[in-house]
PDB file of N, CA and C in Angstrom:
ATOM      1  N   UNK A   1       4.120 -15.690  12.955  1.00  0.00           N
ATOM      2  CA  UNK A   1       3.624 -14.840  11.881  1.00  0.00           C
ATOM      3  C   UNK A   1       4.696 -14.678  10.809  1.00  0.00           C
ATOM      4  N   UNK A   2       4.080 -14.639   9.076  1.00  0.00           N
ATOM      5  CA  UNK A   2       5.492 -14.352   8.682  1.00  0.00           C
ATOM      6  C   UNK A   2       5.930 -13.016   8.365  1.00  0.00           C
ATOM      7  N   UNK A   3       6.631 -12.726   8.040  1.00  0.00           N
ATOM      8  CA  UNK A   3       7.651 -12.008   7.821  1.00  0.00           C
ATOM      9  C   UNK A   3       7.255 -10.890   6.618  1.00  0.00           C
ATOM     10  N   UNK A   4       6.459 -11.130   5.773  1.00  0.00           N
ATOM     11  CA  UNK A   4       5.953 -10.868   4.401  1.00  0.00           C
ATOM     12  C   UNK A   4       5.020 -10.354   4.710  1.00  0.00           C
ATOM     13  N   UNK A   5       4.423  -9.032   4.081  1.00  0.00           N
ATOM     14  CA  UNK A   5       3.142  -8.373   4.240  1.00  0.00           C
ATOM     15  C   UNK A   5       2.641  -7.909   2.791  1.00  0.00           C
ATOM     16  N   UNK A   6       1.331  -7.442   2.822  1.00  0.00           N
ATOM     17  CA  UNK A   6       0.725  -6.557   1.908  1.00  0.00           C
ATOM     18  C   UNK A   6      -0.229  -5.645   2.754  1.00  0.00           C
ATOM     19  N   UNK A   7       0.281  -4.296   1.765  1.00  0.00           N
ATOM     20  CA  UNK A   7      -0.340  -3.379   3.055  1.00  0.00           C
ATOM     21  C   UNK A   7      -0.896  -3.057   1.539  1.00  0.00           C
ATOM     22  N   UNK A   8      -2.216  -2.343   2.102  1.00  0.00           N
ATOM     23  CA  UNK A   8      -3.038  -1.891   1.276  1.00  0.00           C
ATOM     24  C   UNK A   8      -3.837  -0.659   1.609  1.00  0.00           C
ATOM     25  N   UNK A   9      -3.853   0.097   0.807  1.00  0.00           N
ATOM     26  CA  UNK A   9      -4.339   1.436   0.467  1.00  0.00           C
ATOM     27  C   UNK A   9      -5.527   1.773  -0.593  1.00  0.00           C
ATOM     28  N   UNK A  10      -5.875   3.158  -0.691  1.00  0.00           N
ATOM     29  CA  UNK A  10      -6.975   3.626  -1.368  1.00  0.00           C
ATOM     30  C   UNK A  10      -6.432   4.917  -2.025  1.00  0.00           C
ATOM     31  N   UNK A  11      -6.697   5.814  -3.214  1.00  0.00           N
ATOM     32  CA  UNK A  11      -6.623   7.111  -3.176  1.00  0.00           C
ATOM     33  C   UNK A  11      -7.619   7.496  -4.333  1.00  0.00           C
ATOM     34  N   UNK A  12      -7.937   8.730  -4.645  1.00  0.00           N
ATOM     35  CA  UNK A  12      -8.824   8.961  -5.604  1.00  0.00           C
ATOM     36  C   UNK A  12      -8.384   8.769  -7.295  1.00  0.00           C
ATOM     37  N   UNK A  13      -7.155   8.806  -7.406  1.00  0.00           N
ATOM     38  CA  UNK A  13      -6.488   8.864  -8.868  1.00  0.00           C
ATOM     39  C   UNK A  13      -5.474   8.077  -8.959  1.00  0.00           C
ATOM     40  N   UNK A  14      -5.052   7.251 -10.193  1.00  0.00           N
ATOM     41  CA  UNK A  14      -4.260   6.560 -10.928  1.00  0.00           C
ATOM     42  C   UNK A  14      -3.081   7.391 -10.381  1.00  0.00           C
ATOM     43  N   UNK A  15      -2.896   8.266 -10.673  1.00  0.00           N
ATOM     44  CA  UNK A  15      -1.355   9.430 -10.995  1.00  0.00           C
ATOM     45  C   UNK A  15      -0.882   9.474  -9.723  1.00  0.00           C
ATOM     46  N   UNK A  16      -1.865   9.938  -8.405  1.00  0.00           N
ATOM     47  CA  UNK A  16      -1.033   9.535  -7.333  1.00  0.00           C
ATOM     48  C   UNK A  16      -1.026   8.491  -6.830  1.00  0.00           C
ATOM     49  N   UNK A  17      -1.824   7.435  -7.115  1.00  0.00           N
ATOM     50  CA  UNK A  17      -1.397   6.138  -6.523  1.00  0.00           C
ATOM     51  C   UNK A  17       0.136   5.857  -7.408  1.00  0.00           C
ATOM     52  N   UNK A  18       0.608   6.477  -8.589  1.00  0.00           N
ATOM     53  CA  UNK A  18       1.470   5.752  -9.011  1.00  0.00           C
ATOM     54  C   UNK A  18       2.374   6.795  -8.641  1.00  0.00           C
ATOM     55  N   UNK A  19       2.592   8.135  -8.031  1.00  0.00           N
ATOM     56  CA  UNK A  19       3.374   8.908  -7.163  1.00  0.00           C
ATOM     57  C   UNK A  19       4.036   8.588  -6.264  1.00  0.00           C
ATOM     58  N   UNK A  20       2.698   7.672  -5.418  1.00  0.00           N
ATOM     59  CA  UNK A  20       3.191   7.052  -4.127  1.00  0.00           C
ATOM     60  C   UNK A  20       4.038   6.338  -4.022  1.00  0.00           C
ATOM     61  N   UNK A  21       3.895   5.071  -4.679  1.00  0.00           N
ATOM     62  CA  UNK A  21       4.176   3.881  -5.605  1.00  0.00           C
ATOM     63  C   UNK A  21       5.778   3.773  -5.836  1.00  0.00           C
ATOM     64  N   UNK A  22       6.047   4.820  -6.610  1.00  0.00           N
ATOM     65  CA  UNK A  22       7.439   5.188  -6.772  1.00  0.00           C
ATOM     66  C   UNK A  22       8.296   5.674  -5.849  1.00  0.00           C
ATOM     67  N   UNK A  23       7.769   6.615  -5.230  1.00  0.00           N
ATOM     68  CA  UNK A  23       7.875   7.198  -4.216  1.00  0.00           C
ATOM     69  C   UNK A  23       8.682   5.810  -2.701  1.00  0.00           C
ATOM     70  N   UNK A  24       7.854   4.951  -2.673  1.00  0.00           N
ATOM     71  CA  UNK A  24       7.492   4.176  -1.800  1.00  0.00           C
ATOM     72  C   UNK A  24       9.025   2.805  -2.483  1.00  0.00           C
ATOM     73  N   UNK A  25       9.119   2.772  -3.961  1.00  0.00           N
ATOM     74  CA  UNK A  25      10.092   1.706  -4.355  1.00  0.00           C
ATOM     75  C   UNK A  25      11.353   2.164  -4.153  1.00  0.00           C
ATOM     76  N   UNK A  26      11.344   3.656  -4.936  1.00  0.00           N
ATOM     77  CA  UNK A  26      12.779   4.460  -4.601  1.00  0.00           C
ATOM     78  C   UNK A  26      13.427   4.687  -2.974  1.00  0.00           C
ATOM     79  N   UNK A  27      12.559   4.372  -1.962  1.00  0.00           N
ATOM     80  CA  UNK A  27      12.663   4.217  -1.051  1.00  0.00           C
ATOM     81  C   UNK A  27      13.201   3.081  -0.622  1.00  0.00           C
ATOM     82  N   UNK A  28      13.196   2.239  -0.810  1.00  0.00           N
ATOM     83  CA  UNK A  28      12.947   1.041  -0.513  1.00  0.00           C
ATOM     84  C   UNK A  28      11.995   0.311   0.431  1.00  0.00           C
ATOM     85  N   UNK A  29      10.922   1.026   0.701  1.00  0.00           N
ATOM     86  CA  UNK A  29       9.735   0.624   2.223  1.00  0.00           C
ATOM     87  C   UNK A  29       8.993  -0.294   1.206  1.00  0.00           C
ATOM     88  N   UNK A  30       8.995  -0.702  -0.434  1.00  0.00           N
ATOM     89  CA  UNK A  30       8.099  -1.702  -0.486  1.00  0.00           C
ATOM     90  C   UNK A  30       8.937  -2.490  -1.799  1.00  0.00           C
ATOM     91  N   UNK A  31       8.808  -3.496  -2.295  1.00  0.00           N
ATOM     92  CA  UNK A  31       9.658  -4.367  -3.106  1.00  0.00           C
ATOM     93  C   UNK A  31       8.531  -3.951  -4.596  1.00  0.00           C
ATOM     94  N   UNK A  32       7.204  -3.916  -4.641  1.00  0.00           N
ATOM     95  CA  UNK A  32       6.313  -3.498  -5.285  1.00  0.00           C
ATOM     96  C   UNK A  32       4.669  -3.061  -5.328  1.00  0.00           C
ATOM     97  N   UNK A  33       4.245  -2.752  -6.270  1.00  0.00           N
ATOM     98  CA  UNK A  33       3.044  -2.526  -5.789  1.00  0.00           C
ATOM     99  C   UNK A  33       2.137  -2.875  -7.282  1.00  0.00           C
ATOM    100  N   UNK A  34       0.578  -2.966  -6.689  1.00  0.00           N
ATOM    101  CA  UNK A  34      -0.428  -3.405  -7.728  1.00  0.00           C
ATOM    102  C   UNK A  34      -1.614  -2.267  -7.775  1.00  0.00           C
ATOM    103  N   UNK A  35      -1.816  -1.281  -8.664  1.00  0.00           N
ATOM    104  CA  UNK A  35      -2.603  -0.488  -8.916  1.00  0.00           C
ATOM    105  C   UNK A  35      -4.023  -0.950  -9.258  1.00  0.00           C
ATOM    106  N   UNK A  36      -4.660  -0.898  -8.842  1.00  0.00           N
ATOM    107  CA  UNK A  36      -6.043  -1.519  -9.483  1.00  0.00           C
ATOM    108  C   UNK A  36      -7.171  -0.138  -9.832  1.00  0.00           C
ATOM    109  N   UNK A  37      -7.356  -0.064 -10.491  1.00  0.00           N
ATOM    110  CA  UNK A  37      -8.265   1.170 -11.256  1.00  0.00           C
ATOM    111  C   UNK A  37      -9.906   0.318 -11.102  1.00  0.00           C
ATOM    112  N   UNK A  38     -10.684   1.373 -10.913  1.00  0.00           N
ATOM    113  CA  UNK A  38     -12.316   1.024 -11.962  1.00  0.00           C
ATOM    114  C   UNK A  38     -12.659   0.394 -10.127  1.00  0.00           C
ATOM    115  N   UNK A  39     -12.584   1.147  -9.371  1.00  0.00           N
ATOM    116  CA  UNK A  39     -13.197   0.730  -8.173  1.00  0.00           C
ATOM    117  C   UNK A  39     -13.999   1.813  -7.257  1.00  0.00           C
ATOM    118  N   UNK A  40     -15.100   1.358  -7.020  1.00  0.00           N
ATOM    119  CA  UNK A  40     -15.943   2.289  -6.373  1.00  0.00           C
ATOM    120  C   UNK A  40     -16.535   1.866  -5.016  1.00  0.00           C
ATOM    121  N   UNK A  41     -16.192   3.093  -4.150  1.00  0.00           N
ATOM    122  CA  UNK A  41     -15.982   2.611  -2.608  1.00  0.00           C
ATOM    123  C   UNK A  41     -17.554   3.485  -1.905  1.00  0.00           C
ATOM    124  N   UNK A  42     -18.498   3.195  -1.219  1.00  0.00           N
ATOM    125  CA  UNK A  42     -19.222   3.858  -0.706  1.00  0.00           C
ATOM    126  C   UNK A  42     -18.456   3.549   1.027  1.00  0.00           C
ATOM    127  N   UNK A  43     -19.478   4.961   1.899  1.00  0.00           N
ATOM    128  CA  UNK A  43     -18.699   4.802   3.305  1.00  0.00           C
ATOM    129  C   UNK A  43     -19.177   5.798   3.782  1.00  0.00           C
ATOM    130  N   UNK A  44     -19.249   6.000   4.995  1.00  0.00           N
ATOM    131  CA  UNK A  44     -20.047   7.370   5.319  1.00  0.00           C
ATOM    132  C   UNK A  44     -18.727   8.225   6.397  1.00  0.00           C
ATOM    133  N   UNK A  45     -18.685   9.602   5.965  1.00  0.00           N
ATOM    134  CA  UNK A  45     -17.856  10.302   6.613  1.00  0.00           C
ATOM    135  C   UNK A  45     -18.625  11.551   6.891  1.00  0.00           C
ATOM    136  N   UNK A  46     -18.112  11.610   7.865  1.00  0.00           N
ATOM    137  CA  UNK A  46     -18.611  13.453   8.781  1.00  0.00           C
ATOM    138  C   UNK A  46     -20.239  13.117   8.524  1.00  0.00           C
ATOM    139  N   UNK A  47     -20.784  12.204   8.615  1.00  0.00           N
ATOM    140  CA  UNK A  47     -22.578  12.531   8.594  1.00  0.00           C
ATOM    141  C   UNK A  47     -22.963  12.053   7.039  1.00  0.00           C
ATOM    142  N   UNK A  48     -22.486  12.097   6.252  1.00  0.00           N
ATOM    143  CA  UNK A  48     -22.973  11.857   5.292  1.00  0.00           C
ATOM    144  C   UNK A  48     -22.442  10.883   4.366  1.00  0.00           C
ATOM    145  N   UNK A  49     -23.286   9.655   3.232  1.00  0.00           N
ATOM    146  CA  UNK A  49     -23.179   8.755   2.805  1.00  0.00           C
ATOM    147  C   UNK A  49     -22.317   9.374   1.424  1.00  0.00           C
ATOM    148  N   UNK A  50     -21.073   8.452   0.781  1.00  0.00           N
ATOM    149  CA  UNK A  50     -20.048   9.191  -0.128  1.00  0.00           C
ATOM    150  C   UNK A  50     -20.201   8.254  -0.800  1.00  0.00           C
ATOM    151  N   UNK A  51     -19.846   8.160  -2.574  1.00  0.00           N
ATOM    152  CA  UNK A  51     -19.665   7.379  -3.014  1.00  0.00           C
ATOM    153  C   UNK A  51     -18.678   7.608  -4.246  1.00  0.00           C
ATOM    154  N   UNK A  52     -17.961   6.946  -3.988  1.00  0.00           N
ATOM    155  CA  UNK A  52     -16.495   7.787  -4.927  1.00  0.00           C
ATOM    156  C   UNK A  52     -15.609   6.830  -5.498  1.00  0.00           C
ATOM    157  N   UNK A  53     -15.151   7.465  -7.045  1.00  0.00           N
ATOM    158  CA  UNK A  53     -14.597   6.347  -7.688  1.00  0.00           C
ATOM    159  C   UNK A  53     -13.358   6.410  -7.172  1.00  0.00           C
ATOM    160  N   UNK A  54     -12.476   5.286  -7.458  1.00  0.00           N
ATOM    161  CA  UNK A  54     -11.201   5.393  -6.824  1.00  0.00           C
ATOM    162  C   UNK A  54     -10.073   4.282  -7.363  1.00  0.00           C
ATOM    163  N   UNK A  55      -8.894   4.151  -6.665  1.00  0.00           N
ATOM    164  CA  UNK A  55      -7.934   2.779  -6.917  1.00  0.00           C
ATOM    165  C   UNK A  55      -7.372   2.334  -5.812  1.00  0.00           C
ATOM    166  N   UNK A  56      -7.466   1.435  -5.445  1.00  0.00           N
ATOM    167  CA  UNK A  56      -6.633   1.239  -4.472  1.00  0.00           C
ATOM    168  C   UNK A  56      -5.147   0.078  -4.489  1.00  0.00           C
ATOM    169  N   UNK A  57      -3.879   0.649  -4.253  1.00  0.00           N
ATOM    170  CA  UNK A  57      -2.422  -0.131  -4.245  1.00  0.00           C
ATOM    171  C   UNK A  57      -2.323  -1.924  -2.799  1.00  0.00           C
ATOM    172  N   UNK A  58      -1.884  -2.428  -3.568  1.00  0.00           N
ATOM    173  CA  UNK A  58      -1.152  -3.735  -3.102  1.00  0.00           C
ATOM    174  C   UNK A  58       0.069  -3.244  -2.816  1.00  0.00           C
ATOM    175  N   UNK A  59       0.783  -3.887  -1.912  1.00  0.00           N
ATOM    176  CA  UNK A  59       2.285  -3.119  -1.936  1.00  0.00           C
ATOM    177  C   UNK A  59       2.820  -4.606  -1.263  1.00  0.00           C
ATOM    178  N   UNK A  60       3.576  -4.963  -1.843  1.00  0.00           N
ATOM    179  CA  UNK A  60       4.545  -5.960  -0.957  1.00  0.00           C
ATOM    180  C   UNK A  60       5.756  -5.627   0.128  1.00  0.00           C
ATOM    181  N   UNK A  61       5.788  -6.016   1.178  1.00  0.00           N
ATOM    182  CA  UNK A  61       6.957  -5.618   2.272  1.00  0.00           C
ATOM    183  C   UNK A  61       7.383  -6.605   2.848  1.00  0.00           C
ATOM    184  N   UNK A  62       8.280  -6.145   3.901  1.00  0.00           N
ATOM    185  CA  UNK A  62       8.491  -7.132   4.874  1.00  0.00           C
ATOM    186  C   UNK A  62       7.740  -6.244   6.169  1.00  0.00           C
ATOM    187  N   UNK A  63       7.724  -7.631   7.475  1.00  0.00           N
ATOM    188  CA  UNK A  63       7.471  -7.061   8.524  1.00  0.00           C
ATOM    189  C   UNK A  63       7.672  -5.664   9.070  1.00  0.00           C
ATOM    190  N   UNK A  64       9.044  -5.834   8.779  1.00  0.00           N
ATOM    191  CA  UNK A  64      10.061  -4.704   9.739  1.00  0.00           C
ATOM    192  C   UNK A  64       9.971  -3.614   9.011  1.00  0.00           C
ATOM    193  N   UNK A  65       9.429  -3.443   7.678  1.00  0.00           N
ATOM    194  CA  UNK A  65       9.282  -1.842   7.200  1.00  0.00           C
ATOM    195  C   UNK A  65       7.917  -1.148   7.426  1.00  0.00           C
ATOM    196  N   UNK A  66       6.938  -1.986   8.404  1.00  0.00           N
ATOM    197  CA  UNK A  66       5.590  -1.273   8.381  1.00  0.00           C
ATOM    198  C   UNK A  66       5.825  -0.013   9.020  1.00  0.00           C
ATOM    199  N   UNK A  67       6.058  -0.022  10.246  1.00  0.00           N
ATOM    200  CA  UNK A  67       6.219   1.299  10.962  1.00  0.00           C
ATOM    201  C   UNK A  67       6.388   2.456  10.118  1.00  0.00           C
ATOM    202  N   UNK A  68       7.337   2.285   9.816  1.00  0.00           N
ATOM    203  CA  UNK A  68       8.160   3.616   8.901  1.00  0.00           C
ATOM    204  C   UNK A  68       7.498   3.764   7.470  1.00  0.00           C
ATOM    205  N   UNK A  69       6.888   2.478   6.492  1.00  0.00           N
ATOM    206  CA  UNK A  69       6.356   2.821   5.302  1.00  0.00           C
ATOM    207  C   UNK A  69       4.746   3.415   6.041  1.00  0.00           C
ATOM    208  N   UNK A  70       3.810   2.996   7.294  1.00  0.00           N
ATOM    209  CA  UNK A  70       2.615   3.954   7.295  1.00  0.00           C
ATOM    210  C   UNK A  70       3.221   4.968   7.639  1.00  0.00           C
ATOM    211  N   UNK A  71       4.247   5.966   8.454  1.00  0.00           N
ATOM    212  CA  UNK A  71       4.345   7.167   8.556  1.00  0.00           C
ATOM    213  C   UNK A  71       4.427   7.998   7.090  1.00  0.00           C
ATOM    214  N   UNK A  72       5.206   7.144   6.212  1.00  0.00           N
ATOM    215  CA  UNK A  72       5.822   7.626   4.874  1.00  0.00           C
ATOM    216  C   UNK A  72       4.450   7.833   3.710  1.00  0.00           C
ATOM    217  N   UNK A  73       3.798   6.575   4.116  1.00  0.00           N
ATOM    218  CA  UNK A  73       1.909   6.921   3.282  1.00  0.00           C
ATOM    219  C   UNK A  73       1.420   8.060   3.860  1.00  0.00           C
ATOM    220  N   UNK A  74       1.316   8.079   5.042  1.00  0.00           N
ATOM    221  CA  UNK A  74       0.372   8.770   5.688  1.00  0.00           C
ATOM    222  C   UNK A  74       1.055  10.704   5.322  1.00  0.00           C
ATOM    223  N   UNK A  75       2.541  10.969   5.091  1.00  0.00           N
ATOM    224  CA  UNK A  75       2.779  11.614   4.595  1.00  0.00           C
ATOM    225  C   UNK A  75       2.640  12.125   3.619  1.00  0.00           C
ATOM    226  N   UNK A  76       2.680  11.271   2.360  1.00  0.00           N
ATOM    227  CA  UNK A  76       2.593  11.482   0.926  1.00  0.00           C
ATOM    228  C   UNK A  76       0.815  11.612   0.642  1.00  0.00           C
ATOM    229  N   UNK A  77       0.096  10.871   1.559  1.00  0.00           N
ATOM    230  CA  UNK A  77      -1.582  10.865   1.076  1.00  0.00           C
ATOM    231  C   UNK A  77      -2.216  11.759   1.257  1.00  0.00           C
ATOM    232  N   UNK A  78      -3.202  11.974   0.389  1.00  0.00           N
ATOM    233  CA  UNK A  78      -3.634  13.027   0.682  1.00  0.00           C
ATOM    234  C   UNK A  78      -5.413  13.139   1.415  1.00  0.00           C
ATOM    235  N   UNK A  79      -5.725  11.992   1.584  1.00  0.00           N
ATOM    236  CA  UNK A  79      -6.587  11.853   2.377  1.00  0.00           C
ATOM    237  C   UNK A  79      -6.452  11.977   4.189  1.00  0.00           C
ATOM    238  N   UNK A  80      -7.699  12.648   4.419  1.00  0.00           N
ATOM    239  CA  UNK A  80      -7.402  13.195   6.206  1.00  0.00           C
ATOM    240  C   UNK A  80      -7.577  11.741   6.939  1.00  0.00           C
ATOM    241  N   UNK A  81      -8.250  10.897   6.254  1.00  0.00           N
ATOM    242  CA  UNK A  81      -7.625   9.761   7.044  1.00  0.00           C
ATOM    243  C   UNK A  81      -7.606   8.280   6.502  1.00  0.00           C
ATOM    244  N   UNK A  82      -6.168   7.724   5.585  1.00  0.00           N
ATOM    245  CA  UNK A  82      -6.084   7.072   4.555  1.00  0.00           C
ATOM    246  C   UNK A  82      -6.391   5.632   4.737  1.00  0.00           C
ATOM    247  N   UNK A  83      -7.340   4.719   4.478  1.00  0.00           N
ATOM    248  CA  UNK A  83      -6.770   3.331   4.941  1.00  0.00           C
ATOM    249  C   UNK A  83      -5.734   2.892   4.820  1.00  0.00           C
ATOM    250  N   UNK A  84      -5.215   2.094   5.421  1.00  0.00           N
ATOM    251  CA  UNK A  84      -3.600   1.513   5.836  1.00  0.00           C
ATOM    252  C   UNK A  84      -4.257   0.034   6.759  1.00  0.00           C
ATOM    253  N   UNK A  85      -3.612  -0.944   5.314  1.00  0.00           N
ATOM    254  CA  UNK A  85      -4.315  -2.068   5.918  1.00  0.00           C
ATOM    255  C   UNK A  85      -3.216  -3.032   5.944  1.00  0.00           C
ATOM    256  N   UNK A  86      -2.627  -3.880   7.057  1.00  0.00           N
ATOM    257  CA  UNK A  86      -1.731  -4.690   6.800  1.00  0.00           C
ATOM    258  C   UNK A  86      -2.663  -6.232   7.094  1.00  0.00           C
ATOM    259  N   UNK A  87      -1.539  -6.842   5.344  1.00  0.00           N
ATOM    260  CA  UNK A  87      -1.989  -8.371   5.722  1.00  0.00           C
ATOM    261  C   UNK A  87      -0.474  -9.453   5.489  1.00  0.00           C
ATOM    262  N   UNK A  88      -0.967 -10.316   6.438  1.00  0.00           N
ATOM    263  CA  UNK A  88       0.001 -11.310   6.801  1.00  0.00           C
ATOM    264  C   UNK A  88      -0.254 -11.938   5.142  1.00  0.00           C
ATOM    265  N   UNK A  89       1.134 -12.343   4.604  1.00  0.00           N
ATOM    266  CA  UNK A  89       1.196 -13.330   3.806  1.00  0.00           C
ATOM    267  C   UNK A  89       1.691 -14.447   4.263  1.00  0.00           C
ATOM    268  N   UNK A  90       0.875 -15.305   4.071  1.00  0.00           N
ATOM    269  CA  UNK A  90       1.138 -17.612   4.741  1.00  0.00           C
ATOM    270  C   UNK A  90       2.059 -17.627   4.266  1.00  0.00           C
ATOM    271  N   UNK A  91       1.909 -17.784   2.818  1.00  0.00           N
ATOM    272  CA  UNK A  91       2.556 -18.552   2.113  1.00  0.00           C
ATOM    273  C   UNK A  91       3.204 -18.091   0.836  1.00  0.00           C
ATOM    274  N   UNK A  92       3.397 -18.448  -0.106  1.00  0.00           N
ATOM    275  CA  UNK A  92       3.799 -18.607  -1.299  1.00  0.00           C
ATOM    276  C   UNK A  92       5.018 -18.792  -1.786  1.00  0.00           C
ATOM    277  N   UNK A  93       5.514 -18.382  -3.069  1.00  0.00           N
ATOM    278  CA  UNK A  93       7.181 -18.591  -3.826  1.00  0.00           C
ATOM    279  C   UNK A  93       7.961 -18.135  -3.192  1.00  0.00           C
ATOM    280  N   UNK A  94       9.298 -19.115  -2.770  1.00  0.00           N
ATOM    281  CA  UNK A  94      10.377 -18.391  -2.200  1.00  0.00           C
ATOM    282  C   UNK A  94      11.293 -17.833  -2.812  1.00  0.00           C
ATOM    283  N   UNK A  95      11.352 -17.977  -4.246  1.00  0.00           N
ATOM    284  CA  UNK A  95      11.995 -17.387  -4.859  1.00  0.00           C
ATOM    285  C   UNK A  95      11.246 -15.505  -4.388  1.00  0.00           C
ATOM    286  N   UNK A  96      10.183 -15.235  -4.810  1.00  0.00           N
ATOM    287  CA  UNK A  96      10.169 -14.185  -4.970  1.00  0.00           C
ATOM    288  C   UNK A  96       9.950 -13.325  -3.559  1.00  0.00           C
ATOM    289  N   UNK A  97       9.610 -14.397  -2.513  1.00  0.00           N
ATOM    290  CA  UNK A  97       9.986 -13.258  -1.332  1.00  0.00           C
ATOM    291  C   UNK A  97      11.414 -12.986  -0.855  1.00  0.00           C
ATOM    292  N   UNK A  98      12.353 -13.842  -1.491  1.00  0.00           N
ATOM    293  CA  UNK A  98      13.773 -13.668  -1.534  1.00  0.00           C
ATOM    294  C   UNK A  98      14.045 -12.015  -2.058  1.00  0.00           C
ATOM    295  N   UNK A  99      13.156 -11.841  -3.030  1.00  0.00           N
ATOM    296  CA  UNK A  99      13.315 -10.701  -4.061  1.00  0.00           C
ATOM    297  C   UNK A  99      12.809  -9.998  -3.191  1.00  0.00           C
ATOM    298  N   UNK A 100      11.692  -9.689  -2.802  1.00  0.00           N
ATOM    299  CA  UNK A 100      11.120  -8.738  -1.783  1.00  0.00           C
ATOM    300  C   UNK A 100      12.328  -8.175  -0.722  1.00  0.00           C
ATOM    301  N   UNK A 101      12.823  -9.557   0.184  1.00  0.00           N
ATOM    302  CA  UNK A 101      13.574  -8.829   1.144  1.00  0.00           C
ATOM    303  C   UNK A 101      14.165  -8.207   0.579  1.00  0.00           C
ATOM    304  N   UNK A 102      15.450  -8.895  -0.745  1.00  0.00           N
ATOM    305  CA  UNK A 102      16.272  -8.106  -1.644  1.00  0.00           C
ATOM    306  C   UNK A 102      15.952  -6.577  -1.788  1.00  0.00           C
ATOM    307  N   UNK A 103      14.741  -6.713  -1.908  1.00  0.00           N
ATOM    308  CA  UNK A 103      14.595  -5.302  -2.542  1.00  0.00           C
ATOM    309  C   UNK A 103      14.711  -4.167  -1.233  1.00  0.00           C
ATOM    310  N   UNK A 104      13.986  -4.311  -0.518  1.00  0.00           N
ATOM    311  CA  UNK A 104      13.889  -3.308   0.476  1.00  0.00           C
ATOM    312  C   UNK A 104      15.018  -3.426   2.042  1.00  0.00           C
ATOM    313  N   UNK A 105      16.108  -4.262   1.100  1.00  0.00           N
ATOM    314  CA  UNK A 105      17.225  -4.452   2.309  1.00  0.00           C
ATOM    315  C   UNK A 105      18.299  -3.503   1.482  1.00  0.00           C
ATOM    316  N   UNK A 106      18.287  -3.492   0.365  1.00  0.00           N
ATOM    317  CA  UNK A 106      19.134  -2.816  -0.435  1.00  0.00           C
ATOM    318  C   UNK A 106      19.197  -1.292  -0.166  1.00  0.00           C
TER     319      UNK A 106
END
């Protein structure tokens, strides 16, 4: 498996996804992240069907910071129960997963 992840999230607003975001770089638990606005999620919670606008973050990592960056989401979010989705990255530029580790080894 490699080494490289994207964990992915949801929240209701721009402002704290970009709270987190920062939150999450100044840390170093992610090298960056991708905000995506203008998304609407249906899903059914406690009994009833929801349908709510929202954004959900890309975040680039490595393996070894998942543990500790979901405790650190799951802290900062404010949903009672946030998605937290990890995906394996194959492949791509080695230049820039060089930068990734860089970033969150620093």
């Amino acid at each position: 498996m490699t080494n490289y992840m994207w964990v992915y999230t949801t929240l209701s607003d721009k402002a704290k996804a970009m709270e987190i975001s920062k939150t999450l770089v100044k840390e170093k638990l992610i090298a960056c992240s991708n905000i995506l606005e203008n998304m609407t999620s249906i899903y059914e919670w406690k009994g009833e069907i929801c349908e709510e606008n929202e954004v959900s973050i890309i975040m680039k990592t490595t393996k070894e910071k998942l543990k500790v960056l979901e405790k650190k989401i799951i802290e900062l979010h404010p949903y009672e129960c946030p998605a937290i989705l990890y995906i394996p990255i194959e492949g791509g530029h080695d230049d820039f997963f060089d930068w990734i580790k860089k970033q969150v080894s620093s």
